[in-house]
Protein backbone atom coordinates (compact mmCIF):
# COMPACT_ATOMS: atom_id res chain seq x y z
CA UNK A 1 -253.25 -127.25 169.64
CA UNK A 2 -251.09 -126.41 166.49
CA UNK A 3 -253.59 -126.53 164.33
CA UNK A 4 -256.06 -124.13 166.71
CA UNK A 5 -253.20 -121.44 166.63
CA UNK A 6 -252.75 -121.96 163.17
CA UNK A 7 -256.26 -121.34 162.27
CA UNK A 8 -256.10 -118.16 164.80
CA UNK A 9 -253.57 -117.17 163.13
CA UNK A 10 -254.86 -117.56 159.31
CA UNK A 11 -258.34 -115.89 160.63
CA UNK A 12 -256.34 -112.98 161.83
CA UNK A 13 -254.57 -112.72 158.76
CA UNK A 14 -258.16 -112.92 156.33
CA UNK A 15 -259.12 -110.68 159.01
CA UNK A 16 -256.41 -107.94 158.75
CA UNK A 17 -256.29 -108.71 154.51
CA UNK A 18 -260.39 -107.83 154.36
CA UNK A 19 -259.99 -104.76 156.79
CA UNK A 20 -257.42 -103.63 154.97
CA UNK A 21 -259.01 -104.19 151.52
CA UNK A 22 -261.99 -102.08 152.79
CA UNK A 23 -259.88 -99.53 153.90
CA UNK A 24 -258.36 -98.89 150.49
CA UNK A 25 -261.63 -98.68 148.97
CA UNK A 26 -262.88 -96.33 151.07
CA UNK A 27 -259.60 -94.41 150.11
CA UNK A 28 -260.14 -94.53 146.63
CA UNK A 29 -263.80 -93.95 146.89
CA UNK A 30 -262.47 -90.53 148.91
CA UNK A 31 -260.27 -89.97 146.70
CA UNK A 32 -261.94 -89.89 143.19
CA UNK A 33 -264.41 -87.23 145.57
CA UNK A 34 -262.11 -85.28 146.46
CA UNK A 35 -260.65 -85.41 142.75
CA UNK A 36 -263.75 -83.93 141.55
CA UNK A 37 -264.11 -81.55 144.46
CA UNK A 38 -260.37 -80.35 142.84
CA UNK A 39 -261.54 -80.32 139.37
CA UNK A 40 -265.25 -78.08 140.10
CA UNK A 41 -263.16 -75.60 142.75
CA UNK A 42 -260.42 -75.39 139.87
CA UNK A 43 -263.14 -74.18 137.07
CA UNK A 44 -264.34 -71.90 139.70
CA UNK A 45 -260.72 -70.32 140.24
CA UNK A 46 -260.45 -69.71 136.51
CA UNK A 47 -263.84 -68.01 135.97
CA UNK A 48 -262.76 -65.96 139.03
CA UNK A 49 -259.46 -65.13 137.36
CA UNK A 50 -261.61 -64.34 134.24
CA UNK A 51 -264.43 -61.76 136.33
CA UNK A 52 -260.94 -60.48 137.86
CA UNK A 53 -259.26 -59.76 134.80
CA UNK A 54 -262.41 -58.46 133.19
CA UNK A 55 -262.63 -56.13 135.69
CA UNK A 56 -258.99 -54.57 136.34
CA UNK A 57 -259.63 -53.77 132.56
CA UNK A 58 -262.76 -51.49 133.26
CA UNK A 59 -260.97 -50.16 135.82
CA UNK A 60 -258.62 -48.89 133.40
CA UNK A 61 -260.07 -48.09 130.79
CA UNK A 62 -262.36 -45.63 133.41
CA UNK A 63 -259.22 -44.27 134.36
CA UNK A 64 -258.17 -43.76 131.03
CA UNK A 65 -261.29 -42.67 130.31
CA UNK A 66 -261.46 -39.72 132.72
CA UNK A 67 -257.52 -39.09 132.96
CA UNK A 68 -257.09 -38.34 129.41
CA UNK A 69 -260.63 -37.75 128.05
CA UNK A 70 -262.00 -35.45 130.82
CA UNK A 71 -265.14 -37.94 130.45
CA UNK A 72 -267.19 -38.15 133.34
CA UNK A 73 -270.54 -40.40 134.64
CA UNK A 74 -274.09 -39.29 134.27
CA UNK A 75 -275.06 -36.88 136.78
CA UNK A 76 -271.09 -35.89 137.82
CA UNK A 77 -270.10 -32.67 136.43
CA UNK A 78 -266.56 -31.68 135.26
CA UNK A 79 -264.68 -28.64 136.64
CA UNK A 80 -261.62 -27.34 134.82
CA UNK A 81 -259.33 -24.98 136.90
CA UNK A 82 -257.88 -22.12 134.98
CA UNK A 83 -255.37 -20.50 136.24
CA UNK A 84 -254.92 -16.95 136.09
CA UNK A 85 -250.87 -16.13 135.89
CA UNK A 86 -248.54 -13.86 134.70
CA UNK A 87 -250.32 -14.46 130.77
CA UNK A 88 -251.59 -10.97 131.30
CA UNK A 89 -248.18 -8.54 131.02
């Protein structure tokens, strides 16, 4: 009888090592995916933070552009106010 609950007891301890040694391979295997998942979305972020930067610099030079140069797009057309004051005493 000892020896029956003794081999119980070793299968249930192969059985608990192998599950468990499966387990943590399919951990690492996860893992090492989701590693690269980190490394693609993290080249994506920069190129975003590159388009992002490129533009918030058109942006200002266009404001710069129009603000100090008076320059405007094709087919826009440029009014400039002039007021009539007391220059005429």
């Amino acid at each position: 009888m000892k020896r029956v609950v003794a081999l119980l007891l070793i299968g249930a301890l192969i059985g608990v090592f192998t599950w468990r040694t499966l387990e943590i391979r399919h951990l690492r295997r996860e893992l090492r995916q989701l590693e690269s998942e980190k490394a693609q979305i993290q080249k994506e972020i920069e190129s975003l933070s590159e388009r992002l930067r490129a533009i918030s610099n058109l942006k200002l030079v266009e404001y710069f552009a129009r603000k100090e140069l008076g320059m405007v797009k094709p087919g826009e057309e440029l009014y400039i106010l002039i007021e009539d004051g007391e220059s005429e005493r």
